[in-house]
PDB file of N, CA and C in Angstrom:
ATOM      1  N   UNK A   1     -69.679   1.045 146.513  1.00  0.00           N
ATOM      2  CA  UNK A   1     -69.602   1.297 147.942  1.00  0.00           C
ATOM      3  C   UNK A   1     -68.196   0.920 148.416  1.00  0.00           C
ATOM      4  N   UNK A   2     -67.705   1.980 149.005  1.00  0.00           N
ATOM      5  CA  UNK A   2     -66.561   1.579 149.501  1.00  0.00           C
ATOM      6  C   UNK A   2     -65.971   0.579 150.933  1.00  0.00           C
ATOM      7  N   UNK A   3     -65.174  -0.228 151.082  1.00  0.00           N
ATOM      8  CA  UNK A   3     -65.228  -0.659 152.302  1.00  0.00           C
ATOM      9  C   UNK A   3     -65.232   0.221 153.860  1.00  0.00           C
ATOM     10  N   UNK A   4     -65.564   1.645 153.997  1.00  0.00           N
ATOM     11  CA  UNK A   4     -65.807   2.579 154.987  1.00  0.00           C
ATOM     12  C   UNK A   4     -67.304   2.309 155.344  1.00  0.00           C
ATOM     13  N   UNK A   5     -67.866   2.725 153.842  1.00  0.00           N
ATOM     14  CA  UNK A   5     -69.526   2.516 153.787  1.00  0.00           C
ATOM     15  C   UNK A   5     -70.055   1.017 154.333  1.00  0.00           C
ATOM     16  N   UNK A   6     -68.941   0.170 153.750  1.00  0.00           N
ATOM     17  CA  UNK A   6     -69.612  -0.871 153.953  1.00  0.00           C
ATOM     18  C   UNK A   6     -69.717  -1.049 155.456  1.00  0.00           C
ATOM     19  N   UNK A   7     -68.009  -1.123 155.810  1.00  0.00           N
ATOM     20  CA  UNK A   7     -68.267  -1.727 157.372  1.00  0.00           C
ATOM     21  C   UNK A   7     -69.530  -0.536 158.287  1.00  0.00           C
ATOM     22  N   UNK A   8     -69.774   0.300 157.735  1.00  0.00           N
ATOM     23  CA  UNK A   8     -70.670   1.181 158.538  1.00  0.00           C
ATOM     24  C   UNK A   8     -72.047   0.753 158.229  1.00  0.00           C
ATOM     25  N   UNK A   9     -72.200   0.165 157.240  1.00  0.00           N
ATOM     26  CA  UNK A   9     -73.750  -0.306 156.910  1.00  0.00           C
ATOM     27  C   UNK A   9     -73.742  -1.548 157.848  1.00  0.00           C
ATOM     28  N   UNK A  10     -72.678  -2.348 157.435  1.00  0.00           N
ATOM     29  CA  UNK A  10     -72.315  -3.694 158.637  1.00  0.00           C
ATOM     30  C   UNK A  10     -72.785  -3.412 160.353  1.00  0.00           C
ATOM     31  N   UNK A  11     -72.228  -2.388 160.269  1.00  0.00           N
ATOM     32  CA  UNK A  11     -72.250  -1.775 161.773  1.00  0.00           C
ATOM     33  C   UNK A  11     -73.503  -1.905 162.339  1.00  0.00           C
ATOM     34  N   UNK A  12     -74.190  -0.665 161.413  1.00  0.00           N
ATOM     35  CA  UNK A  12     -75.623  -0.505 161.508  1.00  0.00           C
ATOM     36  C   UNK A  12     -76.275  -1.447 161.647  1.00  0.00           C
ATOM     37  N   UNK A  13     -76.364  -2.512 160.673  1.00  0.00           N
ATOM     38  CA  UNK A  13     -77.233  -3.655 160.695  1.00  0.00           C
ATOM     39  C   UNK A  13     -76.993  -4.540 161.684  1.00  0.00           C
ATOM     40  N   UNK A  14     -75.932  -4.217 162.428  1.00  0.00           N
ATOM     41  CA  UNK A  14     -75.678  -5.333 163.843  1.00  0.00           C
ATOM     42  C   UNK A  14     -76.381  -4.540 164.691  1.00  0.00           C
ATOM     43  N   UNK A  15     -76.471  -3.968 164.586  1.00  0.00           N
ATOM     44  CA  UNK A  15     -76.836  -2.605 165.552  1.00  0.00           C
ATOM     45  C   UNK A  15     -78.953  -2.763 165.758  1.00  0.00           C
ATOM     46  N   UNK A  16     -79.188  -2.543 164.437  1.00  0.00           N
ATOM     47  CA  UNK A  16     -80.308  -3.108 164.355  1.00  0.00           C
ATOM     48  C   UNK A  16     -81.184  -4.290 164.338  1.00  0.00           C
ATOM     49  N   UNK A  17     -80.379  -5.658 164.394  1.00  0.00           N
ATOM     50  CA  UNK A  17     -80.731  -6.939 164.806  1.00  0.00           C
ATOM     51  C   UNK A  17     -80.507  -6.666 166.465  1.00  0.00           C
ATOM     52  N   UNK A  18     -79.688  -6.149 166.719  1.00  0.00           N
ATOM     53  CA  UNK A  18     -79.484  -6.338 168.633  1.00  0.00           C
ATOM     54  C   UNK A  18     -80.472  -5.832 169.122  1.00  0.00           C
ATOM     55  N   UNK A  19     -81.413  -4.578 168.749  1.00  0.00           N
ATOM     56  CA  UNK A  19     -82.231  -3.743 169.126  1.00  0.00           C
ATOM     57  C   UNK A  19     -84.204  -4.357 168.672  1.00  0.00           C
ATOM     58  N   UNK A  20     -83.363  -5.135 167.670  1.00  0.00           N
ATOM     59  CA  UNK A  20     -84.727  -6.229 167.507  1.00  0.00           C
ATOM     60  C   UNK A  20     -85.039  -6.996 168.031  1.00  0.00           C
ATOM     61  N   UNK A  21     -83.737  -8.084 169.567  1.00  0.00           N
ATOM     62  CA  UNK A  21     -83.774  -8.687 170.172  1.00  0.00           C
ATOM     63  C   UNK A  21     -84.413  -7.966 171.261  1.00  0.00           C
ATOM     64  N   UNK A  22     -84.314  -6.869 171.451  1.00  0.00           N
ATOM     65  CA  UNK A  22     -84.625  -5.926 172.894  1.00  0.00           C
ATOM     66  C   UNK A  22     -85.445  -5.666 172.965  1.00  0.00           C
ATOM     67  N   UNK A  23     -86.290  -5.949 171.671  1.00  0.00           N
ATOM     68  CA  UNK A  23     -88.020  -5.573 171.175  1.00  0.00           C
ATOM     69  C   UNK A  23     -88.416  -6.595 171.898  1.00  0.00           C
ATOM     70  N   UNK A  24     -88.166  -7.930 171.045  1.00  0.00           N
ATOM     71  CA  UNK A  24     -88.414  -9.182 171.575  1.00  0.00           C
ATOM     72  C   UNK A  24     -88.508  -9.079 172.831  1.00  0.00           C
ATOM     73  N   UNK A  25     -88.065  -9.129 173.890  1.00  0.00           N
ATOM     74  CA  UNK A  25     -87.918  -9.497 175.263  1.00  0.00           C
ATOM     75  C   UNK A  25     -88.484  -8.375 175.924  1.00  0.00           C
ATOM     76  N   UNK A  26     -88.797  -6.856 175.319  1.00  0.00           N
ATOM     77  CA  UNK A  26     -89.984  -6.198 175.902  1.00  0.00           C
ATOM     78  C   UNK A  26     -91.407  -7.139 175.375  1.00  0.00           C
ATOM     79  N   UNK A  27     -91.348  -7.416 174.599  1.00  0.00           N
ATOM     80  CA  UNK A  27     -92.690  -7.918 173.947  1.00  0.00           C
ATOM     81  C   UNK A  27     -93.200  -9.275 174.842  1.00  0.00           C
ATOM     82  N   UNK A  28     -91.857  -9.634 175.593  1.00  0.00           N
ATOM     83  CA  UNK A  28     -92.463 -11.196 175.935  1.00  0.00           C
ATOM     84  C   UNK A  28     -92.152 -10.955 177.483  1.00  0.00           C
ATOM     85  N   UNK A  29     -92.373  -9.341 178.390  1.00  0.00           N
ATOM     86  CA  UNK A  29     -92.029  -9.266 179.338  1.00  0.00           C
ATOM     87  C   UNK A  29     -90.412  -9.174 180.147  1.00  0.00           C
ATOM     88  N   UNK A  30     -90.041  -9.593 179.283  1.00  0.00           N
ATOM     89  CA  UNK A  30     -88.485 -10.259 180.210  1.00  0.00           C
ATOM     90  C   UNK A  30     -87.418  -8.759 180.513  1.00  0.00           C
ATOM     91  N   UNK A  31     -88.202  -8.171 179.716  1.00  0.00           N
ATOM     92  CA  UNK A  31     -87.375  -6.350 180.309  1.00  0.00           C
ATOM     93  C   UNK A  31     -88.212  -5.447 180.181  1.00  0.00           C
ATOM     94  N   UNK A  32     -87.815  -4.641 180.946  1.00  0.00           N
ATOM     95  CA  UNK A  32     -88.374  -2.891 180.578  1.00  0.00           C
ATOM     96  C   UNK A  32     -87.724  -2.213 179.173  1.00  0.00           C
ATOM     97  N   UNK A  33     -88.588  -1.052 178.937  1.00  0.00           N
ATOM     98  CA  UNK A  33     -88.010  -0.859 177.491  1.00  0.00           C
ATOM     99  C   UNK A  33     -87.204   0.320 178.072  1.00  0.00           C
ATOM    100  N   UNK A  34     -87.162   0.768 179.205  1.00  0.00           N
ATOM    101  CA  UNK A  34     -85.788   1.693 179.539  1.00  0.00           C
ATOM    102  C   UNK A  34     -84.606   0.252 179.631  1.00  0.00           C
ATOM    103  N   UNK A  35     -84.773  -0.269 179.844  1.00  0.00           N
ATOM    104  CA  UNK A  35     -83.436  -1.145 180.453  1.00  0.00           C
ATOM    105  C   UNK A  35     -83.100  -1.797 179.039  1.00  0.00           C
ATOM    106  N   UNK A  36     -83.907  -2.041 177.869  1.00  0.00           N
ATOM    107  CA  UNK A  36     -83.901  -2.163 176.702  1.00  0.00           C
ATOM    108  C   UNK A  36     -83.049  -1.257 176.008  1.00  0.00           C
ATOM    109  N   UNK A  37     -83.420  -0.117 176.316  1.00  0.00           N
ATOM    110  CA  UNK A  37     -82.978   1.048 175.256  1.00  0.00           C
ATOM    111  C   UNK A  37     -81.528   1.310 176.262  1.00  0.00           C
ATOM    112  N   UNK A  38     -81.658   1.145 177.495  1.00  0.00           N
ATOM    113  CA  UNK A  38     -79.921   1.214 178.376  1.00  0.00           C
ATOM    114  C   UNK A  38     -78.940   0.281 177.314  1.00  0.00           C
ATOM    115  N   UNK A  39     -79.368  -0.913 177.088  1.00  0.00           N
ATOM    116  CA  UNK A  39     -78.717  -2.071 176.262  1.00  0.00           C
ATOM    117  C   UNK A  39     -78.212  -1.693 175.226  1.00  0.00           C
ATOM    118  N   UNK A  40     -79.313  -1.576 174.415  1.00  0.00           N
ATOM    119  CA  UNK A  40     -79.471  -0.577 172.815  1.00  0.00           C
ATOM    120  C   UNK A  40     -78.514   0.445 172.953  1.00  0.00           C
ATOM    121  N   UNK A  41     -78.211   1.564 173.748  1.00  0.00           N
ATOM    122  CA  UNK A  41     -77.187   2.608 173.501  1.00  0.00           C
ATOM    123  C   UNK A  41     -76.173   2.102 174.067  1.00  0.00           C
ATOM    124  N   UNK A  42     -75.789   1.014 175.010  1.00  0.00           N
ATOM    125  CA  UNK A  42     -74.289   0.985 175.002  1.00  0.00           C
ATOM    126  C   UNK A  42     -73.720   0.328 174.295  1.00  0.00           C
ATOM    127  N   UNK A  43     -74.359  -0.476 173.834  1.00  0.00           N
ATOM    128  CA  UNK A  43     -73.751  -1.801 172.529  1.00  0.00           C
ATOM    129  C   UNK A  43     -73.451  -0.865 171.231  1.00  0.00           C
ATOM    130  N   UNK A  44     -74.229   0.169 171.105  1.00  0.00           N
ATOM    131  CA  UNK A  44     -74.357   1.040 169.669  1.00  0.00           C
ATOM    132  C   UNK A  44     -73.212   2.220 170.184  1.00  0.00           C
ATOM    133  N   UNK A  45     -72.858   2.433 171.331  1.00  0.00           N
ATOM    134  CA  UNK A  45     -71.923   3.516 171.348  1.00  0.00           C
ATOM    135  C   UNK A  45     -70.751   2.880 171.411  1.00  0.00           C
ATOM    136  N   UNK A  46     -70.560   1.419 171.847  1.00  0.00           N
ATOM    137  CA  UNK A  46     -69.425   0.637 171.500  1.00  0.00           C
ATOM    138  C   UNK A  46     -69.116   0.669 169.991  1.00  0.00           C
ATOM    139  N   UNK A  47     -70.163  -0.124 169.365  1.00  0.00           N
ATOM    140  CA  UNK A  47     -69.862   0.358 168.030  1.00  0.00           C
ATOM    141  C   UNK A  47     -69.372   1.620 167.125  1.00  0.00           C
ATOM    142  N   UNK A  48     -70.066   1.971 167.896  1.00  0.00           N
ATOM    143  CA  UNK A  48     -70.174   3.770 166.844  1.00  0.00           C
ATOM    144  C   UNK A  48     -68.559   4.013 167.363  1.00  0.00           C
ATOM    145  N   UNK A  49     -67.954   3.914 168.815  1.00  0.00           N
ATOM    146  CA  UNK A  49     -66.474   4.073 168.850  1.00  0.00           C
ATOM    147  C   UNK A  49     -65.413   3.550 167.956  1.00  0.00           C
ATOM    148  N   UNK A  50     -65.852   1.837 168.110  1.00  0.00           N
ATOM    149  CA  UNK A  50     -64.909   0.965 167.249  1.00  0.00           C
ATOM    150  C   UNK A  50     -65.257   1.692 165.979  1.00  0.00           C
ATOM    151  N   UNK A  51     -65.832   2.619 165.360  1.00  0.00           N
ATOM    152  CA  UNK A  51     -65.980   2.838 163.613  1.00  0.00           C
ATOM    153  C   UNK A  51     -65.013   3.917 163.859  1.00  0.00           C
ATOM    154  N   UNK A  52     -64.957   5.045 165.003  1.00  0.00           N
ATOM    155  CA  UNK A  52     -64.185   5.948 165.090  1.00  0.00           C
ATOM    156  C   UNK A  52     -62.695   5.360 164.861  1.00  0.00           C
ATOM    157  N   UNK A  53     -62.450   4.306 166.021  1.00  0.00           N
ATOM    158  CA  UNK A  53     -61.051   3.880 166.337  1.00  0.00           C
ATOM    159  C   UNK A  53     -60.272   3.130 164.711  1.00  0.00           C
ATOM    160  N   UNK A  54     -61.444   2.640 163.957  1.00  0.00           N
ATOM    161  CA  UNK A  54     -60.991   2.124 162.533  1.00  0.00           C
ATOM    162  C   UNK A  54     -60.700   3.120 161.998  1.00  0.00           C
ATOM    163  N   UNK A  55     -61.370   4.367 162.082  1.00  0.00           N
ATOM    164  CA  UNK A  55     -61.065   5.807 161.129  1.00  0.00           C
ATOM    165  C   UNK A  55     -59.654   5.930 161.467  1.00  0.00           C
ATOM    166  N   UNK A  56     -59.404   6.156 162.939  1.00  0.00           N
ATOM    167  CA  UNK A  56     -57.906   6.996 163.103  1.00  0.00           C
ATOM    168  C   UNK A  56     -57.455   5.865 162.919  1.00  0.00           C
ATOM    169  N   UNK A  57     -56.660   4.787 162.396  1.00  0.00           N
ATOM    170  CA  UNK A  57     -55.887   4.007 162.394  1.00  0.00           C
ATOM    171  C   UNK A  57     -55.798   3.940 160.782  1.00  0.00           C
ATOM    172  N   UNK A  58     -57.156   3.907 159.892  1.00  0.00           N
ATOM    173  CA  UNK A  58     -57.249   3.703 158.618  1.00  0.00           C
ATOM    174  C   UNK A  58     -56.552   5.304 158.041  1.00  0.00           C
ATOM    175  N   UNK A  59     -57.082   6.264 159.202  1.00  0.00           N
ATOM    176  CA  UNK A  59     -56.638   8.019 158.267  1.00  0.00           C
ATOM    177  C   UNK A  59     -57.644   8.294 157.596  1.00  0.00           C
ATOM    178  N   UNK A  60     -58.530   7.960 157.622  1.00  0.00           N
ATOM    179  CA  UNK A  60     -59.866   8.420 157.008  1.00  0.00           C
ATOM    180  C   UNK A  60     -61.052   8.933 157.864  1.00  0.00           C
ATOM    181  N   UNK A  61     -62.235   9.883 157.078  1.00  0.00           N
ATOM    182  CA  UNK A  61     -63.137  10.384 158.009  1.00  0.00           C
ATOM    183  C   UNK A  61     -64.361   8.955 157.978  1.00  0.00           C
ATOM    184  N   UNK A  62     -64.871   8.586 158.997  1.00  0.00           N
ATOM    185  CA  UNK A  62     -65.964   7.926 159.257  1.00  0.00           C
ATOM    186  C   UNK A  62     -67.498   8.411 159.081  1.00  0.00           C
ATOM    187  N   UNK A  63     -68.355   7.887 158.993  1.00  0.00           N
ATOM    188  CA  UNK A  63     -69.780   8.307 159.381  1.00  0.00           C
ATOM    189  C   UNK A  63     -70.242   8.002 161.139  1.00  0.00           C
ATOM    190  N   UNK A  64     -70.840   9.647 160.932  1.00  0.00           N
ATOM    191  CA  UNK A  64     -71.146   8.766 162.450  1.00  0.00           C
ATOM    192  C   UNK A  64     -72.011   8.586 162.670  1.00  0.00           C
ATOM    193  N   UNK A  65     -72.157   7.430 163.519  1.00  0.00           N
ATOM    194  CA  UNK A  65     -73.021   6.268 163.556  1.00  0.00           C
ATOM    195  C   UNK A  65     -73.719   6.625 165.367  1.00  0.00           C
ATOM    196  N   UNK A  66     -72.953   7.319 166.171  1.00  0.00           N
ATOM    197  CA  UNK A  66     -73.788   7.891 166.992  1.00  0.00           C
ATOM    198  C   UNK A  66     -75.389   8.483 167.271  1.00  0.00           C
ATOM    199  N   UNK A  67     -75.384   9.198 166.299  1.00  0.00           N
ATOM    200  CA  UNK A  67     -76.739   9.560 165.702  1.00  0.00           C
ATOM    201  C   UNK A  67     -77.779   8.680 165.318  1.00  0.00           C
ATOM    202  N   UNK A  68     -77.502   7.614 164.834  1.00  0.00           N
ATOM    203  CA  UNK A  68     -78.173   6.767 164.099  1.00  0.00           C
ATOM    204  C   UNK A  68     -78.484   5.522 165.439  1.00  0.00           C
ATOM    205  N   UNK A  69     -77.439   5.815 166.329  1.00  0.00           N
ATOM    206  CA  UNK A  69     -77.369   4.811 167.979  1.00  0.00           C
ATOM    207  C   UNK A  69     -78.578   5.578 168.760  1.00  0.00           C
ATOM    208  N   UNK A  70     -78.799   6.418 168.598  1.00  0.00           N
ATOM    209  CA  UNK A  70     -79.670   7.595 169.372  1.00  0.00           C
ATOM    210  C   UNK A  70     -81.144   7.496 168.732  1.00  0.00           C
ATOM    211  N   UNK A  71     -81.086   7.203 167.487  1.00  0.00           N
ATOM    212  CA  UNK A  71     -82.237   6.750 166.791  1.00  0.00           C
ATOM    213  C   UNK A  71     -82.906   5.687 167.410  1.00  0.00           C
ATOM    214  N   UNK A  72     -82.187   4.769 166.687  1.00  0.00           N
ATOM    215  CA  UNK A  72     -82.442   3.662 166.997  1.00  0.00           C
ATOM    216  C   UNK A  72     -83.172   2.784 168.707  1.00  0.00           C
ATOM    217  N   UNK A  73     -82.372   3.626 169.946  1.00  0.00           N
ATOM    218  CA  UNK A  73     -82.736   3.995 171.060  1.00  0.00           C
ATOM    219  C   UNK A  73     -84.082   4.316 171.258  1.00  0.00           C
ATOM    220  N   UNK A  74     -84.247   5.861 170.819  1.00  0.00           N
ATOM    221  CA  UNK A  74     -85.547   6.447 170.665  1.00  0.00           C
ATOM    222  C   UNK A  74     -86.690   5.601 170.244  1.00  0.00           C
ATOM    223  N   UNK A  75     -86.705   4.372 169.133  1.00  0.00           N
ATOM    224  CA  UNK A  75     -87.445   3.444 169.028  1.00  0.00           C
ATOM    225  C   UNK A  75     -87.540   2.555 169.778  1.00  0.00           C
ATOM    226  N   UNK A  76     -87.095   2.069 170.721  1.00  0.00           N
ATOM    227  CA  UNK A  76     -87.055   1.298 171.782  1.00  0.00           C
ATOM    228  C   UNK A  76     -87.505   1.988 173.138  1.00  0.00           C
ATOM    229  N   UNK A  77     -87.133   2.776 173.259  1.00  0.00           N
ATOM    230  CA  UNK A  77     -87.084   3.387 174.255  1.00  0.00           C
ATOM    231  C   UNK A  77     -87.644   5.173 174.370  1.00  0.00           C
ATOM    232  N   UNK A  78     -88.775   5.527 173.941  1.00  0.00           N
ATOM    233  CA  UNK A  78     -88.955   7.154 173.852  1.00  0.00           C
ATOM    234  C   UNK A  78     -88.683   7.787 174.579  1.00  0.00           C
ATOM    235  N   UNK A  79     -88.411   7.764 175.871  1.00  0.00           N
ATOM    236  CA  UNK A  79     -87.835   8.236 177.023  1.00  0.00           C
ATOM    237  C   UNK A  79     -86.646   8.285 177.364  1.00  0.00           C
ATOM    238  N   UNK A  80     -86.056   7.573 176.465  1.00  0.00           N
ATOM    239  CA  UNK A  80     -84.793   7.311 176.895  1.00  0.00           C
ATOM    240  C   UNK A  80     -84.140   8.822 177.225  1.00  0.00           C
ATOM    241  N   UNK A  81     -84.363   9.741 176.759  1.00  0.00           N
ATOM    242  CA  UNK A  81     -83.577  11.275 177.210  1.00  0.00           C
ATOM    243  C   UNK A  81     -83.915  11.600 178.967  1.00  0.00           C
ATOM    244  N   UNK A  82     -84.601  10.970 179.168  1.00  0.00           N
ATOM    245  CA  UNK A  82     -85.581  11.300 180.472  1.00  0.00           C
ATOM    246  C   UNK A  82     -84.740  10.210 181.325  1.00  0.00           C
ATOM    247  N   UNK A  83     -85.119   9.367 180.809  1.00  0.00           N
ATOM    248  CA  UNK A  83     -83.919   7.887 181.285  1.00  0.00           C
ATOM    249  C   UNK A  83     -82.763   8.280 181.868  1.00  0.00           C
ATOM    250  N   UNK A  84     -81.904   8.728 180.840  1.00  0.00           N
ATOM    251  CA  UNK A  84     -80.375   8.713 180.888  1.00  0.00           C
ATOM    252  C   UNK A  84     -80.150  10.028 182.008  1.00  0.00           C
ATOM    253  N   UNK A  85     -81.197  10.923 182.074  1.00  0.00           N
ATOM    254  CA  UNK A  85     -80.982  12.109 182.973  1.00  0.00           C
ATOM    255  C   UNK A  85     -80.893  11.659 184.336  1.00  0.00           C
ATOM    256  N   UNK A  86     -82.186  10.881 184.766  1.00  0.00           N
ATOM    257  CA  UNK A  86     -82.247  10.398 185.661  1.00  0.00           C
ATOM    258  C   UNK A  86     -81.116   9.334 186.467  1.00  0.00           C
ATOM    259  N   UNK A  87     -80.516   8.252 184.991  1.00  0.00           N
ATOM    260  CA  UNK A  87     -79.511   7.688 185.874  1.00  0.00           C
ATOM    261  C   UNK A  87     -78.372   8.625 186.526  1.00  0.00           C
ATOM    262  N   UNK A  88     -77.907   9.843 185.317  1.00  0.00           N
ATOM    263  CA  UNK A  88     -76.700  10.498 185.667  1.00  0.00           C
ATOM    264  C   UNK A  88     -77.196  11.070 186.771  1.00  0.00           C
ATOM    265  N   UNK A  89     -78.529  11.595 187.171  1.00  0.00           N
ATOM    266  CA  UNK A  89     -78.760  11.995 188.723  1.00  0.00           C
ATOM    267  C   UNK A  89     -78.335  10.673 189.943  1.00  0.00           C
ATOM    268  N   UNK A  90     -78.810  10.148 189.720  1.00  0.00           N
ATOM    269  CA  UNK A  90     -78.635   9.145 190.772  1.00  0.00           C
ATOM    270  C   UNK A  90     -77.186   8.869 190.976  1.00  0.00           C
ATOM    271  N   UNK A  91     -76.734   9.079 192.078  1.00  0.00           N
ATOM    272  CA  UNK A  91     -75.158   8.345 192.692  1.00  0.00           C
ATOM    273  C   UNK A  91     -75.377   7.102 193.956  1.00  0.00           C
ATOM    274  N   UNK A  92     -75.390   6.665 193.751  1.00  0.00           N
ATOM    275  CA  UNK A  92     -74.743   5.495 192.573  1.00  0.00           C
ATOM    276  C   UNK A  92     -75.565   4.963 191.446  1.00  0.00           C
ATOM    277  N   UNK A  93     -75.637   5.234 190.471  1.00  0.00           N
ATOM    278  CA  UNK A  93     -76.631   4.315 189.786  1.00  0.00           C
ATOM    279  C   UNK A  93     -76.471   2.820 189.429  1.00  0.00           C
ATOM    280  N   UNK A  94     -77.921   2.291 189.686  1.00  0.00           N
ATOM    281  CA  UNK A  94     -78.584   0.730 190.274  1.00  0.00           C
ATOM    282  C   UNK A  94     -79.378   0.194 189.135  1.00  0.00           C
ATOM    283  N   UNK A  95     -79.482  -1.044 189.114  1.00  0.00           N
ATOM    284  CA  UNK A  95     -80.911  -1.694 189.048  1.00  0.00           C
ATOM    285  C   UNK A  95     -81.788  -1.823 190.351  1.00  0.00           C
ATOM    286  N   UNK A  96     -83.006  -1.252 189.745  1.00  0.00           N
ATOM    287  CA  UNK A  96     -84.215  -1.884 191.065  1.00  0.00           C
ATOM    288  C   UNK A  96     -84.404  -3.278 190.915  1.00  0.00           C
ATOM    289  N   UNK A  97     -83.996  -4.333 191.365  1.00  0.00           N
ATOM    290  CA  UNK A  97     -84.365  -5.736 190.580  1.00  0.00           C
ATOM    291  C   UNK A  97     -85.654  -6.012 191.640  1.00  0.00           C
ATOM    292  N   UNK A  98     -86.417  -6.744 191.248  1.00  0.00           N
ATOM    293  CA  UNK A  98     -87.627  -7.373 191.859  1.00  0.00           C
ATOM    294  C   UNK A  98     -86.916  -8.527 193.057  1.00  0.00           C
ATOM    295  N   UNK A  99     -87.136  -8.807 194.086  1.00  0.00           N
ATOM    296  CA  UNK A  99     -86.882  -9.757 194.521  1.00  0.00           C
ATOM    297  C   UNK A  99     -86.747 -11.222 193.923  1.00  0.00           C
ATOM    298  N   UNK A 100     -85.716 -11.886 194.744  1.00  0.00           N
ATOM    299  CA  UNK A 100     -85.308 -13.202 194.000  1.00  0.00           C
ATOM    300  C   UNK A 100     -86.643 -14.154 194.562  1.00  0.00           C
ATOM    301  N   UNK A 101     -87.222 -15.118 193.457  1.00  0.00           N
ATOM    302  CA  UNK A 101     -88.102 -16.118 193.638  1.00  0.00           C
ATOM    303  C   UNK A 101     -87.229 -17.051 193.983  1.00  0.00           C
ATOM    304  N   UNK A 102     -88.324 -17.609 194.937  1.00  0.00           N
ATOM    305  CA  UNK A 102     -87.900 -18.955 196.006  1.00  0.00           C
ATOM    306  C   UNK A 102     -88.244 -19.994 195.723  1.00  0.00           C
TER     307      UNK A 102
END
């Protein structure tokens, strides 16, 4: 395995512990699994960039790891396509937060 593969398996597997945390905290209430899977794709499209930005600097082609961010999402989040439509509708897009306890 070359060090391309590797840091991309690296990638992945950060990618997939973060999205195991997002399980967690749907599981124990503390989020929605849209606001889960919001988490899940921007942390993974950060990544999936930084693998791009290593390609053009290294001169080599990357895997992309986008796809696999979109996956991964979809398990967290099945809606998430429905999700993401809806925020790009909304101007401005928000959190609804629950009111603050007193």
């Amino acid at each position: 395995m070359d060090q391309m593969e590797q840091l991309h398996e690296r990638l992945l597997g950060d990618l997939r512990r973060y999205a195991a945390s997002r399980r967690k905290d749907i599981e124990r209430g503390a989020e929605t699994r849209e606001l889960a899977g919001l988490l899940v794709e921007k942390y993974g499209y950060g990544l999936a960039r930084a693998l791009e930005l290593y390609g053009d600097v290294a001169g080599v082609r990357v895997p992309d790891l986008y796809a696999q961010v979109n996956q991964v999402v979809l398990e967290i989040d099945p809606q998430a396509e429905a999700h993401r439509a809806r925020r790009w509708d909304a101007r401005p897009a928000g959190l609804d937060l629950p009111a603050a306890r007193e």
